[in-house]
N, C-alpha and C. Protein backbone atom coordinates (compact mmCIF):
# COMPACT_ATOMS: atom_id res chain seq x y z
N UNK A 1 81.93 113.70 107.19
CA UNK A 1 82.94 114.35 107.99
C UNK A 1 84.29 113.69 107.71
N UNK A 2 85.53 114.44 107.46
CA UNK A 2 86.76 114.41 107.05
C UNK A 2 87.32 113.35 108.16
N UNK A 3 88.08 112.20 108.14
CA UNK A 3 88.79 111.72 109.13
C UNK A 3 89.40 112.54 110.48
N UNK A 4 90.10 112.94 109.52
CA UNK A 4 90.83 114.28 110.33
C UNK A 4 89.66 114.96 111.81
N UNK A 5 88.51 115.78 111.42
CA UNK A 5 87.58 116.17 111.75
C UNK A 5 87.29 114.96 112.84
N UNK A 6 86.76 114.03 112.90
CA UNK A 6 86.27 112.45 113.57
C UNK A 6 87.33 112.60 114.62
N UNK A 7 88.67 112.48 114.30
CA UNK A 7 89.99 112.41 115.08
C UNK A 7 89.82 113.46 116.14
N UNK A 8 90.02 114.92 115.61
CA UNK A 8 89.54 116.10 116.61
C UNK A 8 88.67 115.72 117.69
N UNK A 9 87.07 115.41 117.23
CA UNK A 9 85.90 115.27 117.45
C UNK A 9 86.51 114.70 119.02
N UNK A 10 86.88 113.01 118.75
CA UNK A 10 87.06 111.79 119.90
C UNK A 10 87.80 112.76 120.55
N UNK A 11 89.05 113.21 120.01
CA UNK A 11 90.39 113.77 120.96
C UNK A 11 89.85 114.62 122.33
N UNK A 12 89.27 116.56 121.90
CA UNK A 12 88.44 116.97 122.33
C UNK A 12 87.33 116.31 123.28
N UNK A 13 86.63 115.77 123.15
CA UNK A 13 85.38 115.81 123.66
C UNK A 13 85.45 114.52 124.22
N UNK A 14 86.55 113.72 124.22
CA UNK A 14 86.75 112.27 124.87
C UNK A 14 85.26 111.36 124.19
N UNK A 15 85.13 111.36 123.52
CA UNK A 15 84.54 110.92 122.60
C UNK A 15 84.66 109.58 122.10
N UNK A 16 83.72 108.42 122.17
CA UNK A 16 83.81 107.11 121.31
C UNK A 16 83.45 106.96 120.60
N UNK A 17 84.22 106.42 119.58
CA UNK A 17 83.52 106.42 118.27
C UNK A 17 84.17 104.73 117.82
N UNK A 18 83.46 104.35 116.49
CA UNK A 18 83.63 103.03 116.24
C UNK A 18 84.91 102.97 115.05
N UNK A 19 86.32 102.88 115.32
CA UNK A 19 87.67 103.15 114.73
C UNK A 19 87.68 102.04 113.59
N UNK A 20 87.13 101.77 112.42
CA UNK A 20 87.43 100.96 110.99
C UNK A 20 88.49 100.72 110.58
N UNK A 21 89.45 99.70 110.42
CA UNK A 21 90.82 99.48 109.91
C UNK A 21 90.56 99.05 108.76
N UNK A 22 92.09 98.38 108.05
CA UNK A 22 92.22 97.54 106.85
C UNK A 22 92.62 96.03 106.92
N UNK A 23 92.20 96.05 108.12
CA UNK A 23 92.65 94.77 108.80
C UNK A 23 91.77 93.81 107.86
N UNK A 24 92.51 92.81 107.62
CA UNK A 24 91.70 91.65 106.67
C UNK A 24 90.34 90.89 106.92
N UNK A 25 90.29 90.40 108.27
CA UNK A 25 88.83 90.44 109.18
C UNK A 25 87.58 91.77 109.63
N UNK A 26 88.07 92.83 109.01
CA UNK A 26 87.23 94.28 109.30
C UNK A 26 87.55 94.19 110.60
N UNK A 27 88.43 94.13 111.29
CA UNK A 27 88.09 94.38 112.62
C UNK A 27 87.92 95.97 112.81
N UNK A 28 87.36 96.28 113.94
CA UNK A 28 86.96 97.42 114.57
C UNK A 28 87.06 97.60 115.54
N UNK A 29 87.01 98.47 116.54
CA UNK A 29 87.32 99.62 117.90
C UNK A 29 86.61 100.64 118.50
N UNK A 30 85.73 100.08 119.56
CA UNK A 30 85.41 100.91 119.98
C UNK A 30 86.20 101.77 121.05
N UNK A 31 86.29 102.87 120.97
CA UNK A 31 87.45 103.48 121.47
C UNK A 31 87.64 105.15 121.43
N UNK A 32 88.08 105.88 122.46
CA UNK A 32 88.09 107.33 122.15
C UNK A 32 89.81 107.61 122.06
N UNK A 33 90.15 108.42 121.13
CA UNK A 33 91.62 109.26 120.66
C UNK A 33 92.45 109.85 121.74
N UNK A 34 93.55 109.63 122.16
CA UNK A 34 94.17 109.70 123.36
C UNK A 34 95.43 110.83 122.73
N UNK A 35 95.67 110.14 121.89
CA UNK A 35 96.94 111.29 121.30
C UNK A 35 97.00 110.77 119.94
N UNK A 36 97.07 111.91 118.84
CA UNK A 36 97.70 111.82 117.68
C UNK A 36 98.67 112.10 116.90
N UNK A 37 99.27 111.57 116.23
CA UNK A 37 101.14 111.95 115.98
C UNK A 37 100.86 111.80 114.52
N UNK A 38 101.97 112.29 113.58
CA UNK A 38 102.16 112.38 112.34
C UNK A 38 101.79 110.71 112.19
N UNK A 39 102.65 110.28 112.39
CA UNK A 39 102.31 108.66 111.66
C UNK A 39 101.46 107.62 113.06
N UNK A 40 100.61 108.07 113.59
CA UNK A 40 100.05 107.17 114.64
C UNK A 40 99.41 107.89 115.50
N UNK A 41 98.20 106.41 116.00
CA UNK A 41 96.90 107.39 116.97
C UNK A 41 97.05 106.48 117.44
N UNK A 42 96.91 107.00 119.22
CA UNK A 42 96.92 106.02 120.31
C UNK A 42 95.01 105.70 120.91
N UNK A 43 94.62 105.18 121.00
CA UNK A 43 93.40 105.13 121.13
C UNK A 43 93.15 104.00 122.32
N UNK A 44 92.30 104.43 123.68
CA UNK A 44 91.80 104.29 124.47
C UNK A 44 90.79 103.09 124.46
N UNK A 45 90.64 101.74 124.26
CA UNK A 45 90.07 101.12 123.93
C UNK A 45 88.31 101.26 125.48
N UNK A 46 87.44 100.77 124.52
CA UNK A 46 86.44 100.76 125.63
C UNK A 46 85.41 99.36 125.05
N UNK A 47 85.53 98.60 126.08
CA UNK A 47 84.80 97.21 125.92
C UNK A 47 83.72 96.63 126.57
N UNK A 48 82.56 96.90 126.29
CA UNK A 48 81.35 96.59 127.65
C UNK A 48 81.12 97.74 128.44
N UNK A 49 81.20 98.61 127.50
CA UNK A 49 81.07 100.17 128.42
C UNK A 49 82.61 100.50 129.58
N UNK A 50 83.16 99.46 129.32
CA UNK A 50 84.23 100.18 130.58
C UNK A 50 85.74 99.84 129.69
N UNK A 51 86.90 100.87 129.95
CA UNK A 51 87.74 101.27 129.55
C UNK A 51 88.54 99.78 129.78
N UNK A 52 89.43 100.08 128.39
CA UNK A 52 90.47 98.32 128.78
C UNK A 52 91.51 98.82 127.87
N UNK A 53 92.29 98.99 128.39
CA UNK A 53 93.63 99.00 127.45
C UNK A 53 93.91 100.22 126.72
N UNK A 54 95.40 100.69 126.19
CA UNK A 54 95.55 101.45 124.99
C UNK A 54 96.15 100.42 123.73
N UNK A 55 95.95 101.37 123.06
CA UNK A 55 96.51 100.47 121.73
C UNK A 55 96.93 101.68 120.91
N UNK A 56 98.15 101.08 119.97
CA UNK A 56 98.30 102.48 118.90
C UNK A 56 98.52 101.88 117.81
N UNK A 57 97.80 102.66 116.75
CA UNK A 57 97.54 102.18 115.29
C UNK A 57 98.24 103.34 114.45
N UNK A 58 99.37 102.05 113.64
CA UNK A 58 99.66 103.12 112.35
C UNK A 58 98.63 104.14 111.68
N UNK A 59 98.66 105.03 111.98
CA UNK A 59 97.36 105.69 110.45
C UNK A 59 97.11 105.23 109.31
N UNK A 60 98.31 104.91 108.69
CA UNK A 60 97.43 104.03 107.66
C UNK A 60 96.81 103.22 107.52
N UNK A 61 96.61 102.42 108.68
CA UNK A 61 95.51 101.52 109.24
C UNK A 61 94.31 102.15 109.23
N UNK A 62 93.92 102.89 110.05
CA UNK A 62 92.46 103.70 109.80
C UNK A 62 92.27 103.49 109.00
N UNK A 63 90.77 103.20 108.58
CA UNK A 63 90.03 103.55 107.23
C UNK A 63 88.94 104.35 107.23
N UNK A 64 87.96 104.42 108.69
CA UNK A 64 87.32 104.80 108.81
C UNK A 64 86.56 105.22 110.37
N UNK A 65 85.89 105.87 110.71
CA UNK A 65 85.30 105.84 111.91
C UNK A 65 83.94 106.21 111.89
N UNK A 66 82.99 105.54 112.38
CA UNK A 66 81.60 105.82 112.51
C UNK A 66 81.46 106.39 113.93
N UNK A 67 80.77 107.63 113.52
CA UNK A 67 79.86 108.35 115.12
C UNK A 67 78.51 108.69 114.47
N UNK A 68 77.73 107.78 115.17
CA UNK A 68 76.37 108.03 114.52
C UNK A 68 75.44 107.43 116.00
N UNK A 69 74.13 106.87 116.03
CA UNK A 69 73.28 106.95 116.95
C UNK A 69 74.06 106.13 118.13
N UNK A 70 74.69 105.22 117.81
CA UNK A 70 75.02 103.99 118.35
C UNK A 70 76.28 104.28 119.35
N UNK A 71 77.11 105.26 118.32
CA UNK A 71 78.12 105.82 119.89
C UNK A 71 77.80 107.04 120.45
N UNK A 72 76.66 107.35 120.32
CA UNK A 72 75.82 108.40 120.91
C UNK A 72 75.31 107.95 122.14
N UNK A 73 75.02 106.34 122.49
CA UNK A 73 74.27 106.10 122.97
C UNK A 73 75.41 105.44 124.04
N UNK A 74 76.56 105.05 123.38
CA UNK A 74 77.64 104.24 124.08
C UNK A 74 77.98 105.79 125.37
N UNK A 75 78.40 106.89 124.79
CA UNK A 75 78.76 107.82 124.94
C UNK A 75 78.20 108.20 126.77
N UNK A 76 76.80 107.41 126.43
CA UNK A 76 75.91 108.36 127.17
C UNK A 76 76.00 107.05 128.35
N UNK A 77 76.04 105.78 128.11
CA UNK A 77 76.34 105.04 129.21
C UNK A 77 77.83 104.97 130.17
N UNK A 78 78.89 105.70 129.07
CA UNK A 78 80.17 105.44 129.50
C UNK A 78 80.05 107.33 130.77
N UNK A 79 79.21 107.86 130.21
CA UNK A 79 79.10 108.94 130.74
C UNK A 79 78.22 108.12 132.46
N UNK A 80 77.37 107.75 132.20
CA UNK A 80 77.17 107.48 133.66
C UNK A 80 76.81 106.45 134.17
N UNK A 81 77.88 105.70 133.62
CA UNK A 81 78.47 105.23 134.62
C UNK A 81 80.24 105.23 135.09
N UNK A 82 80.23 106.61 134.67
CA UNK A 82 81.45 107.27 135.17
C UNK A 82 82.74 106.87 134.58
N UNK A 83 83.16 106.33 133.58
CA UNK A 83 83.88 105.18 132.94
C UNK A 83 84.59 106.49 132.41
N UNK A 84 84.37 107.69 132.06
CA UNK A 84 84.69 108.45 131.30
C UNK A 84 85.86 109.21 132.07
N UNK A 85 85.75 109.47 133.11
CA UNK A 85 86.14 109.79 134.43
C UNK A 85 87.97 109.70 134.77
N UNK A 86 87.68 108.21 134.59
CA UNK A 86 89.23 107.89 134.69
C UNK A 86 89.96 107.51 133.18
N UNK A 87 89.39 108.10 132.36
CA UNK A 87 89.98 108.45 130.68
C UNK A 87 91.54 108.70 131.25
N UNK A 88 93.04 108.20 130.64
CA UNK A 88 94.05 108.81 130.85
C UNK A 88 95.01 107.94 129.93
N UNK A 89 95.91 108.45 129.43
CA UNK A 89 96.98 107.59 128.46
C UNK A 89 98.27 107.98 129.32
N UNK A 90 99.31 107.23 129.47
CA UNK A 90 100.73 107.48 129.31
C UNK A 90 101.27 108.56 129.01
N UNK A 91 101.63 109.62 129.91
CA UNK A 91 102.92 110.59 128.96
C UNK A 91 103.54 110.36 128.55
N UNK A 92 104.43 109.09 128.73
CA UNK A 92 105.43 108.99 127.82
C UNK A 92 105.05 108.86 126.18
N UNK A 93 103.81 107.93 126.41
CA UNK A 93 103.68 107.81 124.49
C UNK A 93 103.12 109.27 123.69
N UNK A 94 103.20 110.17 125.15
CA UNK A 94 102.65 111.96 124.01
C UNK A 94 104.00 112.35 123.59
N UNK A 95 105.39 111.61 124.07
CA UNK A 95 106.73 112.17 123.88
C UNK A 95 107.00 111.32 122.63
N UNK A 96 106.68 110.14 122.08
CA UNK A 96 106.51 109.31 120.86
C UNK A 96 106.60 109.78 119.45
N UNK A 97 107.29 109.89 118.78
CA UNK A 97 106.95 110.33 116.84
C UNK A 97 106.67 109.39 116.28
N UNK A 98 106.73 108.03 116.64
CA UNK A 98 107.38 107.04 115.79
C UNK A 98 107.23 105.54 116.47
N UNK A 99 106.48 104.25 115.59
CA UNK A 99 106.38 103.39 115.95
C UNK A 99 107.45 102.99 116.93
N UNK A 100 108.84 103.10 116.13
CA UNK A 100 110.14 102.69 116.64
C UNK A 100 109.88 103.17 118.47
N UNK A 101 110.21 104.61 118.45
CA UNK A 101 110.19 104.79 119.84
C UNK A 101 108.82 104.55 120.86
N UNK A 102 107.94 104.37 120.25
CA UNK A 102 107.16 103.36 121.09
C UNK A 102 107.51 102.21 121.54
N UNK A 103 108.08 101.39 120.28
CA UNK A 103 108.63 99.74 121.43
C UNK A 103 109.89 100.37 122.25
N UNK A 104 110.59 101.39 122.15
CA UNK A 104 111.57 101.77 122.88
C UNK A 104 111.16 101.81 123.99
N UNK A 105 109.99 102.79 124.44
CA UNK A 105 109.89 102.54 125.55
C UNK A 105 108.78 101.58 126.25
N UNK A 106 108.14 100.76 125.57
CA UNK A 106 107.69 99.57 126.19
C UNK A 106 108.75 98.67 126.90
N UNK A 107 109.82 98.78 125.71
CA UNK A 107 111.26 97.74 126.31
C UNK A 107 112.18 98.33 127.62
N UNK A 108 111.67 99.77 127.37
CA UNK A 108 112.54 100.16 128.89
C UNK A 108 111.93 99.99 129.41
N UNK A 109 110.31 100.15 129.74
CA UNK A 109 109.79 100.57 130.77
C UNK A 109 109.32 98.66 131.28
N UNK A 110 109.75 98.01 130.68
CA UNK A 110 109.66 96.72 130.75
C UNK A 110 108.04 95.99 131.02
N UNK A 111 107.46 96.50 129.66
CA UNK A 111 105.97 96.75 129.26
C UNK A 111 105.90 95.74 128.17
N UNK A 112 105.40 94.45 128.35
CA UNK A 112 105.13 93.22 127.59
C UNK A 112 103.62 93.41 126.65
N UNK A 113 103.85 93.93 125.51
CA UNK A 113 103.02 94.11 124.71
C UNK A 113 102.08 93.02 123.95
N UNK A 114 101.13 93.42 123.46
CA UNK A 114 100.22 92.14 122.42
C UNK A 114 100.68 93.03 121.42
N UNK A 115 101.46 92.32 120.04
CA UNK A 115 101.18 93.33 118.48
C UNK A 115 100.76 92.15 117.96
N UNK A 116 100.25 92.75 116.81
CA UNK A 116 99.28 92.41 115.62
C UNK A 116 100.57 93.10 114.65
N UNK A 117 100.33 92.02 113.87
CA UNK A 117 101.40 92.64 112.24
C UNK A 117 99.79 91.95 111.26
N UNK A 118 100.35 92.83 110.10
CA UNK A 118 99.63 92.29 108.99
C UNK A 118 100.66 91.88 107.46
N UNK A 119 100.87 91.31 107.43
CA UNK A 119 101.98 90.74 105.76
C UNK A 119 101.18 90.02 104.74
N UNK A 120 101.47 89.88 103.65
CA UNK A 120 100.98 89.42 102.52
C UNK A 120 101.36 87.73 102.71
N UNK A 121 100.69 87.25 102.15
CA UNK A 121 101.21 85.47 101.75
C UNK A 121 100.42 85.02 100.70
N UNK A 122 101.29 84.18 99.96
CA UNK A 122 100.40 83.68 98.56
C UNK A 122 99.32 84.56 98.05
N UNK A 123 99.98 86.09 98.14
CA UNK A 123 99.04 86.97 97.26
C UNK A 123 97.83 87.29 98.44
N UNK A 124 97.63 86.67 99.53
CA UNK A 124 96.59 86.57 100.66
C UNK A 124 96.77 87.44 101.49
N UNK A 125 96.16 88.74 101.79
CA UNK A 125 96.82 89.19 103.55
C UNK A 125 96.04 88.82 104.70
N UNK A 126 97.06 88.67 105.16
CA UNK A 126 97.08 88.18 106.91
C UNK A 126 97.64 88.35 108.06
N UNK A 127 96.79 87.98 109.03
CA UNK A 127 98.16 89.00 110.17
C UNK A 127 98.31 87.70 111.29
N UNK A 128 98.90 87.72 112.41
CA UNK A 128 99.69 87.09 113.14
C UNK A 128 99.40 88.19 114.68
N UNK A 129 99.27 87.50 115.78
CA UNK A 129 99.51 88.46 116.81
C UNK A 129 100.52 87.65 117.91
N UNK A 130 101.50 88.33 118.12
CA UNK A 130 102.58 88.18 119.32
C UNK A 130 102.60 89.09 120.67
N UNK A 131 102.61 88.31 121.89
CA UNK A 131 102.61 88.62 122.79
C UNK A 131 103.88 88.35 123.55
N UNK A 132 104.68 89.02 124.43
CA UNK A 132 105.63 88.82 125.51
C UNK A 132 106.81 89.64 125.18
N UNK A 133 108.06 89.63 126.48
CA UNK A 133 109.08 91.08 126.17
C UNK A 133 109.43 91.13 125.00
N UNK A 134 109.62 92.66 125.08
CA UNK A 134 110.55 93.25 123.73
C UNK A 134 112.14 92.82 124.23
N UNK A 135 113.02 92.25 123.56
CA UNK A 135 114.29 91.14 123.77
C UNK A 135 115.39 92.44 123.19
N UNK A 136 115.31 93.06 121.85
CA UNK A 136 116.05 93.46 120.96
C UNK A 136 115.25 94.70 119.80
N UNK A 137 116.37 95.61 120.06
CA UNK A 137 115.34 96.54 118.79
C UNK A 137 116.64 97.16 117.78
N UNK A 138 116.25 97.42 116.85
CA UNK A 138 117.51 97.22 115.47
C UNK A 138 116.43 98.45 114.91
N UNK A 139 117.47 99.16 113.93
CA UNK A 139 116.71 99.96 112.91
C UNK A 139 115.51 99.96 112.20
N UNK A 140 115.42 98.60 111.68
CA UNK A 140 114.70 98.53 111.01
C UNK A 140 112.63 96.95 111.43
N UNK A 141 113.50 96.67 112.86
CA UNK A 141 113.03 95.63 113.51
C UNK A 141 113.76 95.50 114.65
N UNK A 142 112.45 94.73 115.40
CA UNK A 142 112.77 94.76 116.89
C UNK A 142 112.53 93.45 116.79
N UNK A 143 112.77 92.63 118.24
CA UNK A 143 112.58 90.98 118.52
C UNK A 143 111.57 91.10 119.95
N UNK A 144 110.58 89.97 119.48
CA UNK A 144 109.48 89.73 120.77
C UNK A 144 109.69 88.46 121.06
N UNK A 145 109.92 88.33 122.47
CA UNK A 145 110.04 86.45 123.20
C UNK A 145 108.89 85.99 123.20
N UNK A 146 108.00 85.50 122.51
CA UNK A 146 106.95 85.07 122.31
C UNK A 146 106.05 83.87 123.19
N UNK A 147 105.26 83.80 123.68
CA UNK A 147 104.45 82.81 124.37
C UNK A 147 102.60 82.51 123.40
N UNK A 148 102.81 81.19 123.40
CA UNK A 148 101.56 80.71 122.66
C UNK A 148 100.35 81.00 123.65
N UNK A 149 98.91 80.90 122.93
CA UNK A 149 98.04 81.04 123.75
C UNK A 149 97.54 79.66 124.40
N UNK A 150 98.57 78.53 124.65
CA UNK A 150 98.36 77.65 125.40
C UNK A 150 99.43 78.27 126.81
N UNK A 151 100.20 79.05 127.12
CA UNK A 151 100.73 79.83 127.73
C UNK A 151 102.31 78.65 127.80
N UNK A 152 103.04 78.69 126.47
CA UNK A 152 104.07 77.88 126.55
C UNK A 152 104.79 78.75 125.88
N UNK A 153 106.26 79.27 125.71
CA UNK A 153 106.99 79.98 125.43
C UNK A 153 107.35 79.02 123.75
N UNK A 154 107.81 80.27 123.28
CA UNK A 154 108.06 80.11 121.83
C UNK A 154 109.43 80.62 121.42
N UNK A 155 109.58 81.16 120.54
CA UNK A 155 111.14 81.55 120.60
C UNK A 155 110.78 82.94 120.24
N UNK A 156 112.37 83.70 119.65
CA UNK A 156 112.22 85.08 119.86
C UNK A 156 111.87 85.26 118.10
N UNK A 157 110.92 86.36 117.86
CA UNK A 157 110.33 86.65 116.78
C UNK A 157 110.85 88.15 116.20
N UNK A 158 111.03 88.05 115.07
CA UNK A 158 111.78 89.53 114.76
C UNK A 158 110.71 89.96 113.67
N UNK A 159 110.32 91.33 113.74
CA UNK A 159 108.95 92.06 113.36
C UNK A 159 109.50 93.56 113.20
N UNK A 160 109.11 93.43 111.97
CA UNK A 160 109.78 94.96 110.93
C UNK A 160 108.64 96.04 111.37
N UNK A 161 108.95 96.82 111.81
CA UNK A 161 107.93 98.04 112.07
C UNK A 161 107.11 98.49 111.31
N UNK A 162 107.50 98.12 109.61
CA UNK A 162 106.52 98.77 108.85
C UNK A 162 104.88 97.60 108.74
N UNK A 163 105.38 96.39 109.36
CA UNK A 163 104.37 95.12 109.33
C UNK A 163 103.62 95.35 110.50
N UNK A 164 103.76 96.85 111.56
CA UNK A 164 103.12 96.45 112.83
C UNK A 164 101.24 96.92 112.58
N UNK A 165 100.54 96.78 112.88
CA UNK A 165 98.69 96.85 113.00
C UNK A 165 98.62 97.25 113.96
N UNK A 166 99.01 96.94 115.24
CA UNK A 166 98.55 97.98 116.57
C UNK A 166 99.45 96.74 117.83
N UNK A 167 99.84 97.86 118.24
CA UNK A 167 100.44 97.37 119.82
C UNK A 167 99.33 97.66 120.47
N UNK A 168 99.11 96.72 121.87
CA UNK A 168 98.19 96.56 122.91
C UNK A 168 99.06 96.51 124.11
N UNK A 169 98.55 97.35 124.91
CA UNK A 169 99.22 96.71 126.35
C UNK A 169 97.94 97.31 127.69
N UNK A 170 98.46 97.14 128.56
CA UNK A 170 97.44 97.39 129.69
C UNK A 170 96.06 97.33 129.61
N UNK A 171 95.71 96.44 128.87
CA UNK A 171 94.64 95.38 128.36
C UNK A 171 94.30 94.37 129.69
N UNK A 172 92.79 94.31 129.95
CA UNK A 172 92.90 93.15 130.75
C UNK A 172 93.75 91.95 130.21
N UNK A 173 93.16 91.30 129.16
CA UNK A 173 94.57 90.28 128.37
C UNK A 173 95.22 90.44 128.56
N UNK A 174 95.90 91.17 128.01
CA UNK A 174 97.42 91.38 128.42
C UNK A 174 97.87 91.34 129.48
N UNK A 175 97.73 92.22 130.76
CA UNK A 175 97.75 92.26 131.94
C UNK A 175 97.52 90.54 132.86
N UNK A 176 96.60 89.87 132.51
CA UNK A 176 96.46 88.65 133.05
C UNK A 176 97.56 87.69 132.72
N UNK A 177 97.46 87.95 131.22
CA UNK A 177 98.34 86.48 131.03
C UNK A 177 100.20 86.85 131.17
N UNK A 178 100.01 88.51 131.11
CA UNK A 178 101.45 88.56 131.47
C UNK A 178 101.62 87.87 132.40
N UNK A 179 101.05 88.31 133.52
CA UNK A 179 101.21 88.31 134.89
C UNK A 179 101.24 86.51 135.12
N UNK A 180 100.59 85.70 134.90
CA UNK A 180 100.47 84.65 134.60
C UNK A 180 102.03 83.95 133.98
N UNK A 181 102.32 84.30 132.92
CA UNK A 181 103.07 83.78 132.84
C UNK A 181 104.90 83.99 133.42
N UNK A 182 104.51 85.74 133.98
CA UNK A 182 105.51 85.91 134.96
C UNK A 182 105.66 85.08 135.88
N UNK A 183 104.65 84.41 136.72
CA UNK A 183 104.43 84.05 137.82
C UNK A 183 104.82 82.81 137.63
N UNK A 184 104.45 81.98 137.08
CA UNK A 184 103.85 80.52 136.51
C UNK A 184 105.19 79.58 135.67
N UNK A 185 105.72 80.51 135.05
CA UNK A 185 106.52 80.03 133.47
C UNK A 185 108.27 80.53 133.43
N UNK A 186 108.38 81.26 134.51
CA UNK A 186 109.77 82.16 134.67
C UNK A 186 109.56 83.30 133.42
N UNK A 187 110.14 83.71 132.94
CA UNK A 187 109.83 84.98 132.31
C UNK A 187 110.06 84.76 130.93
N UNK A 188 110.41 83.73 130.12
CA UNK A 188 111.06 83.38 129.38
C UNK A 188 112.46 84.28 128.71
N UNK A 189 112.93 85.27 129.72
CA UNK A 189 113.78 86.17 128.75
C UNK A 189 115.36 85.51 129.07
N UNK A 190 115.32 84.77 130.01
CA UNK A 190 116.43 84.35 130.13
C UNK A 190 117.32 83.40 128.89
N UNK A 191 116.91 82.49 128.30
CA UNK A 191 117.19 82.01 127.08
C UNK A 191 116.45 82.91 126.09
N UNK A 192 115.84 84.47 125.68
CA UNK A 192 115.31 84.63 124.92
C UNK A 192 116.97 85.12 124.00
N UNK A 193 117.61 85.60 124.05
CA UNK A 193 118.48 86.16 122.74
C UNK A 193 119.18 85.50 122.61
């Protein structure tokens, strides 16, 4: 079955299927298709049978998606135990064309994202993941105030859109340690630019 086809399939029928990238670790996604745009699919993450987060992946990230016995079976637990139920994405990101205006409105809506970039090094690829506000967004790159996962602020990081792998937000993660470090750390945006 054609990618394309798989994409329909999840969209339609709220459907999970197991989302294959080119991510250097194979990572994978279990997850059903929330909205798809010329250059990007927002996808509904589902973890332990219950819904956690959206995330949106360049398309050219995809590589692949498996629906075979196994999310047949996911399908049928997320089905009852009702998980399926409260399926829902953001309108604003169905108003989206474009990586760019996605961090646009994370940064208005003052929505502290997890991204993943992937870049080359010594011929090696590898990726990097940054968490905390969007500070600054430019044509060609935006700036993230960054906090380590010892929850200590870092400085502000500037990340070219064509390097992004997937934004995360309303993630339990995310959601905790924002909140955490809102609470805990001051926000770091005050010295961020």
């Amino acid at each position: 079955m054609k990618l394309s086809r798989k994409y329909n399939k999840s969209l339609e029928n709220k459907w999970v299927m197991r989302f294959k990238t080119i991510h250097p670790d194979g990572d994978a996604y279990e997850a059903v298709l929330m909205c798809m745009k010329r250059l990007f699919v927002v996808l509904r993450i589902v973890t332990n049978f219950e819904l956690d987060g959206t995330m949106i992946f360049p398309k050219k990230v995809i590589c692949g998606c498996r629906d075979a016995k196994f999310e047949e079976c996911y399908n049928d637990i997320i089905r009852n135990n009702q998980q399926i139920d409260s399926l829902s994405s953001p309108q604003w990101l169905h108003n989206c064309e474009s990586i760019r205006e996605v961090i646009s409105e994370l940064m208005q809506r003052d929505i502290w994202p997890g991204i993943e970039v992937l870049f080359d090094k010594d011929k090696v690829r590898r990726s990097a993941f940054f968490i905390g506000p969007i500070v600054e967004i430019k044509k060609n790159k935006f700036f993230v105030k960054c906090y380590d996962a010892a929850g200590k602020w870092e400085k502000v990081y500037p990340i070219r859109y064509d390097e992004v792998f997937r934004i995360e937000f309303d993630s339990k993660y995310c959601n905790h340690f924002n909140e955490y470090m809102k609470t805990h750390n001051k926000d770091g945006r005050t010295d961020a630019a």
